[in-house]
C-alpha atoms as a PDB file:
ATOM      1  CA  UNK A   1     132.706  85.559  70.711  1.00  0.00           C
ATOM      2  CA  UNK A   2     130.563  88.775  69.649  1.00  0.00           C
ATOM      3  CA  UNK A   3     129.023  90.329  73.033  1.00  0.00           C
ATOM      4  CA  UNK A   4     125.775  90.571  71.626  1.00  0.00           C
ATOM      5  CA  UNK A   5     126.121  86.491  71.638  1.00  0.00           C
ATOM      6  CA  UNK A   6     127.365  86.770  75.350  1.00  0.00           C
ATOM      7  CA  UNK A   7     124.379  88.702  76.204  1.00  0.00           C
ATOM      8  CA  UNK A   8     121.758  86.284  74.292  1.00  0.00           C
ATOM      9  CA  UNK A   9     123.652  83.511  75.944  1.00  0.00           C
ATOM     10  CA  UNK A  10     122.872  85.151  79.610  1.00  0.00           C
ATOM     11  CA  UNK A  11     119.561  86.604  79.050  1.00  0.00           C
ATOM     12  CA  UNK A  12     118.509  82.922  77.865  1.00  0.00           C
ATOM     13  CA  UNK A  13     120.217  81.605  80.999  1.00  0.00           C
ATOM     14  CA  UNK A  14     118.269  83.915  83.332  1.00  0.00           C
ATOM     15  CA  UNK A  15     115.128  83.354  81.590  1.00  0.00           C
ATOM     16  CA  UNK A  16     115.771  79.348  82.159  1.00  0.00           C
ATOM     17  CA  UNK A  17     116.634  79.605  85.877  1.00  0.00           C
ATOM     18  CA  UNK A  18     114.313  82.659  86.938  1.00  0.00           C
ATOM     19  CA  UNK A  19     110.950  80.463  87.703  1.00  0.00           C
ATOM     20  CA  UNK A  20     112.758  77.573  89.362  1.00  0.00           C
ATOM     21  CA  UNK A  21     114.993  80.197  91.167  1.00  0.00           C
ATOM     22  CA  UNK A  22     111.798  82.271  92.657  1.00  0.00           C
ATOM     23  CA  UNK A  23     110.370  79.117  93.753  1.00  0.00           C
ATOM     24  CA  UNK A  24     113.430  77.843  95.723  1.00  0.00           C
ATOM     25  CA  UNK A  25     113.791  81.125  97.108  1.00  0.00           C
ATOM     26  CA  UNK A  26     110.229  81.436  98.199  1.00  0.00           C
ATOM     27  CA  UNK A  27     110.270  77.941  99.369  1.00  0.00           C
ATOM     28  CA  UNK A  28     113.281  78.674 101.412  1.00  0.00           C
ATOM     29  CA  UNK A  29     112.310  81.767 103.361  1.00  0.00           C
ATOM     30  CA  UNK A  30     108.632  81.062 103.860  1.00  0.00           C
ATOM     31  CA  UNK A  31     109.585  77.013 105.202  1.00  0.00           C
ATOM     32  CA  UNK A  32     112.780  78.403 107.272  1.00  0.00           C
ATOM     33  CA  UNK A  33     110.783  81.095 108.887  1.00  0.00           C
ATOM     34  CA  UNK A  34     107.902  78.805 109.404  1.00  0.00           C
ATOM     35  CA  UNK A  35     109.595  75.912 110.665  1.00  0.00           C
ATOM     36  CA  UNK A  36     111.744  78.527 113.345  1.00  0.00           C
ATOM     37  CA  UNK A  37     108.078  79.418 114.684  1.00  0.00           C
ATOM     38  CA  UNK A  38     107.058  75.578 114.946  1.00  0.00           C
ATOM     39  CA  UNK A  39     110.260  74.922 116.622  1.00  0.00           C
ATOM     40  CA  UNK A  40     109.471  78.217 119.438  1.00  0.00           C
ATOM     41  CA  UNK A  41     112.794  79.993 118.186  1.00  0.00           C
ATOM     42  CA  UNK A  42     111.591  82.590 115.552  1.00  0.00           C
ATOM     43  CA  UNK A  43     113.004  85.733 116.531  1.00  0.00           C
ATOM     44  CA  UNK A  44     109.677  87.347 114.940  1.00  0.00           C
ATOM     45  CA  UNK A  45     107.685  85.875 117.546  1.00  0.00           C
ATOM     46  CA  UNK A  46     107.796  88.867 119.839  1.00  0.00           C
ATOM     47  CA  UNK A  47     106.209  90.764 117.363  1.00  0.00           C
ATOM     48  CA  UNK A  48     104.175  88.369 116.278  1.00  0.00           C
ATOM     49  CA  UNK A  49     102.498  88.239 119.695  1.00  0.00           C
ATOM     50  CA  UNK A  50     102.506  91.762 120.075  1.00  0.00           C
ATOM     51  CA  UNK A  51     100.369  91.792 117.113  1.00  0.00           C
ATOM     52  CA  UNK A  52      98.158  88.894 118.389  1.00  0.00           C
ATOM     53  CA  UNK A  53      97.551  90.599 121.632  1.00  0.00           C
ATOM     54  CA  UNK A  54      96.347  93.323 119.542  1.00  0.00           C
ATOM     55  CA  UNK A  55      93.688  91.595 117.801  1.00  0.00           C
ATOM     56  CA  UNK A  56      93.089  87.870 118.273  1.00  0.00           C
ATOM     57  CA  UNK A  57      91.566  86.595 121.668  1.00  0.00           C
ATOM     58  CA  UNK A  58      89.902  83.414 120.805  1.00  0.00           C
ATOM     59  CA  UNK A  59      92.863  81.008 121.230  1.00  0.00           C
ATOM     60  CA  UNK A  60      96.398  80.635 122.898  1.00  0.00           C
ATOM     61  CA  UNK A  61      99.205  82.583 121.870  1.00  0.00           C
ATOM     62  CA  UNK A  62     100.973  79.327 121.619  1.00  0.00           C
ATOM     63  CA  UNK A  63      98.826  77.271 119.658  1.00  0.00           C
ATOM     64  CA  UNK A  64      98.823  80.521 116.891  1.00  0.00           C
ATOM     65  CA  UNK A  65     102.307  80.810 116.901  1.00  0.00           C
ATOM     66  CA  UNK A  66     102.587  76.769 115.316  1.00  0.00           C
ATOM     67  CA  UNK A  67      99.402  77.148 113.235  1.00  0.00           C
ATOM     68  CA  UNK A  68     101.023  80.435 111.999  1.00  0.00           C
ATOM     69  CA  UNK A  69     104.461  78.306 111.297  1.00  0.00           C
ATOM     70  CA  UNK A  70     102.557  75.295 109.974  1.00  0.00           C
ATOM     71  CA  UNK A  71     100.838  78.006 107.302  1.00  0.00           C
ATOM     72  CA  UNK A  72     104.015  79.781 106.106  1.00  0.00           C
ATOM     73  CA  UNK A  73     105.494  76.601 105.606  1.00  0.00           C
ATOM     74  CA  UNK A  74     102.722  74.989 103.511  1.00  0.00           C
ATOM     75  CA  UNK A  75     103.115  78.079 101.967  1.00  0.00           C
ATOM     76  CA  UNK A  76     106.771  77.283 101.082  1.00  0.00           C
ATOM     77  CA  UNK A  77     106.098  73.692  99.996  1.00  0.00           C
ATOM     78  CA  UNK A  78     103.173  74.736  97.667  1.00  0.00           C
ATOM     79  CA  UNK A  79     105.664  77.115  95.389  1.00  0.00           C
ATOM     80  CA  UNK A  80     108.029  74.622  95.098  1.00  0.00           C
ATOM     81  CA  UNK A  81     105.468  72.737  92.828  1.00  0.00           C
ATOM     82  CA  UNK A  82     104.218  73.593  89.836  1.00  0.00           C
ATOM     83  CA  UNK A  83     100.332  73.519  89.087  1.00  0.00           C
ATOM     84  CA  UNK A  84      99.563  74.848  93.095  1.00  0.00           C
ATOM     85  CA  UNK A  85     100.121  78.855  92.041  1.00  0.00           C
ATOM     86  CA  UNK A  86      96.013  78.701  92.081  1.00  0.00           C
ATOM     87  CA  UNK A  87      95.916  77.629  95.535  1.00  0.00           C
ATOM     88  CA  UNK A  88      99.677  79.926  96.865  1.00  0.00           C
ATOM     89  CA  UNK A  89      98.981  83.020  95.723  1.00  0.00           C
ATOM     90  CA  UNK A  90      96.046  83.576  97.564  1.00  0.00           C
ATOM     91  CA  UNK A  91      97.385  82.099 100.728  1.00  0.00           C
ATOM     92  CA  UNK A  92     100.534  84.418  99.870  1.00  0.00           C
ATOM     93  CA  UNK A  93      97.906  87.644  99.845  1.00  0.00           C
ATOM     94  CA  UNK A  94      96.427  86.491 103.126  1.00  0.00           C
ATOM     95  CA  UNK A  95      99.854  85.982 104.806  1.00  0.00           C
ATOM     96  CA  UNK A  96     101.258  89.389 102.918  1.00  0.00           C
ATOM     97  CA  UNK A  97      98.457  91.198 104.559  1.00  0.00           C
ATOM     98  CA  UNK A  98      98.523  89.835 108.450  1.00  0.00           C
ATOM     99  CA  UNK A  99     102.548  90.474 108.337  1.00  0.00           C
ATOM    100  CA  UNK A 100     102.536  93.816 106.866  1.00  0.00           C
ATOM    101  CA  UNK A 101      99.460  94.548 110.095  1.00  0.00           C
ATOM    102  CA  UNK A 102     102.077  95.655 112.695  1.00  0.00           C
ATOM    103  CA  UNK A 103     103.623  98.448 110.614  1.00  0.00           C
ATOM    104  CA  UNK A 104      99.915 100.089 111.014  1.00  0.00           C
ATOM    105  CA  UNK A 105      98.494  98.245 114.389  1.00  0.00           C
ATOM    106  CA  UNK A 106     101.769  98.746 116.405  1.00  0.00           C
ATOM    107  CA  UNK A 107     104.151 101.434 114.452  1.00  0.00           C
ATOM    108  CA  UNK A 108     105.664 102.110 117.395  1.00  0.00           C
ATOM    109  CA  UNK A 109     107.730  98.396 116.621  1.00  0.00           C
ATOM    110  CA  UNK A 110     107.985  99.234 113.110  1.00  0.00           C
ATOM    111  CA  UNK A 111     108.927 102.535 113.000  1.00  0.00           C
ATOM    112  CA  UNK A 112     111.415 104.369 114.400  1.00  0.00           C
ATOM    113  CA  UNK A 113     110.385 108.043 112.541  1.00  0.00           C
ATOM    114  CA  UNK A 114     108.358 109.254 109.162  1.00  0.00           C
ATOM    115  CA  UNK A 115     109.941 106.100 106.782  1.00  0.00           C
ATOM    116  CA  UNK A 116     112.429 104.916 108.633  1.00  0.00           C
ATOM    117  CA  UNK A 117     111.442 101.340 109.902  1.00  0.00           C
ATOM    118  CA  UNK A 118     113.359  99.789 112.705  1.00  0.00           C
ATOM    119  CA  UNK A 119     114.324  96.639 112.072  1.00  0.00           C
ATOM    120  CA  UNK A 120     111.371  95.003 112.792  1.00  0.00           C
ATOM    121  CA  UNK A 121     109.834  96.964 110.270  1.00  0.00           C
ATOM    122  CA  UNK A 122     112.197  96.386 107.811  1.00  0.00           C
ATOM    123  CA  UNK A 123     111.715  92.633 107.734  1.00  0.00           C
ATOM    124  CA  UNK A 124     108.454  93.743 106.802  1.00  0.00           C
ATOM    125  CA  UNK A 125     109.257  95.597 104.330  1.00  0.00           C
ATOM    126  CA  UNK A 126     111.248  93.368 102.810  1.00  0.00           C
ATOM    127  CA  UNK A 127     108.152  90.973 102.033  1.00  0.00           C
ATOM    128  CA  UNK A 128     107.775  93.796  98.623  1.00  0.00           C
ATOM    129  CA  UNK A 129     110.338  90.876  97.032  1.00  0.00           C
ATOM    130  CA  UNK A 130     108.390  88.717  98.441  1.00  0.00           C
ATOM    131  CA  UNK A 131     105.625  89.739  96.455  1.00  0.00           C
ATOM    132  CA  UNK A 132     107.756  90.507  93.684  1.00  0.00           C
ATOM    133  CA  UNK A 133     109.188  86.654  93.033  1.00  0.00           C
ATOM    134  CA  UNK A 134     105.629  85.680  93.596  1.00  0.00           C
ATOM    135  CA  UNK A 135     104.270  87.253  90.432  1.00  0.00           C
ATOM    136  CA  UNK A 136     106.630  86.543  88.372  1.00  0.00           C
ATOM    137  CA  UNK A 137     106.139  82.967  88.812  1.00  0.00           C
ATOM    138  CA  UNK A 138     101.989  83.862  88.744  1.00  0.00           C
ATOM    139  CA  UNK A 139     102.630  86.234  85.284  1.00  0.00           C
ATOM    140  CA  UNK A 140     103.720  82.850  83.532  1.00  0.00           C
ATOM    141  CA  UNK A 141     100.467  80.880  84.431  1.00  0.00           C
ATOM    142  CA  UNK A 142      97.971  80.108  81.637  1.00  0.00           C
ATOM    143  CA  UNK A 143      94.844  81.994  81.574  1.00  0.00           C
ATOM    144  CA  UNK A 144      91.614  79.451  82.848  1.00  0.00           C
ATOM    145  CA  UNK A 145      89.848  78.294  79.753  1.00  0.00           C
ATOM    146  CA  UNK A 146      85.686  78.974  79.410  1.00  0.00           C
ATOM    147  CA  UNK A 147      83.901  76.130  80.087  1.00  0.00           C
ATOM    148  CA  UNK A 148      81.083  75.503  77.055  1.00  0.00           C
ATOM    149  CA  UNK A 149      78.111  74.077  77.700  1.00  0.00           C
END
């Protein structure tokens, strides 16, 4: 077989698989990491309170950390079907931006020197693919039609 057929043959495969691929993936992370928070054994969650002591006083730390769970992992179950990207993506944006807080509220856990992020940090900064599978599920939605009348 020609490689130019080979390559079609892949680059139709990938094209098949990407969307349901991104979603599982998303799904995945953002109901694991959820569910460890739910469950009290998130590894995150000394950061996460870090962060909470920094700016939320109007509840208990350990009613957040579930609500904060329950929310990444509605988060998770809403990619995994199609028609919710309406509802996600904005709940993704929201989420993005209160985990991506401590690398400017407490850099001192996020950064170990001028770009290098400790580890903490660099869970954070992994959330870029994150973002990343996220729109290329939303770049395939159809635009919203005009309403007449």
């Amino acid at each position: 077989m020609p490689i130019y057929k080979i390559d079609e043959r892949v680059i139709h495969w990938f094209r098949r698989v990407a969307d349901p691929l991104a979603r599982l993936g998303l799904f995945i992370v953002y109901f694991w990491f959820g569910a460890l928070k739910v469950f009290g054994a998130s590894p995150a969650t000394p950061l996460v309170q870090s962060l909470f002591e920094h700016t939320i006083s109007f509840m208990q730390f350990e009613t957040f950390i579930v609500l904060f769970g329950l929310f990444e992992m509605l988060i998770g179950v809403l990619f995994i079907f199609k028609g919710y990207e309406r509802i996600v993506m904005p709940l993704l944006l929201l989420h993005m931006i209160t985990t991506a807080m401590p690398l400017f509220v407490i850099p001192e856990a996020t950064w170990s020197g001028f770009l290098v992020p400790t580890l903490e940090g660099q869970y954070i900064v992994k959330n870029i693919m994150l973002i990343a599978a996220a729109t290329g599920i939303a770049a395939h939605l159809h635009p919203l039609h005009k309403r007449e009348g």
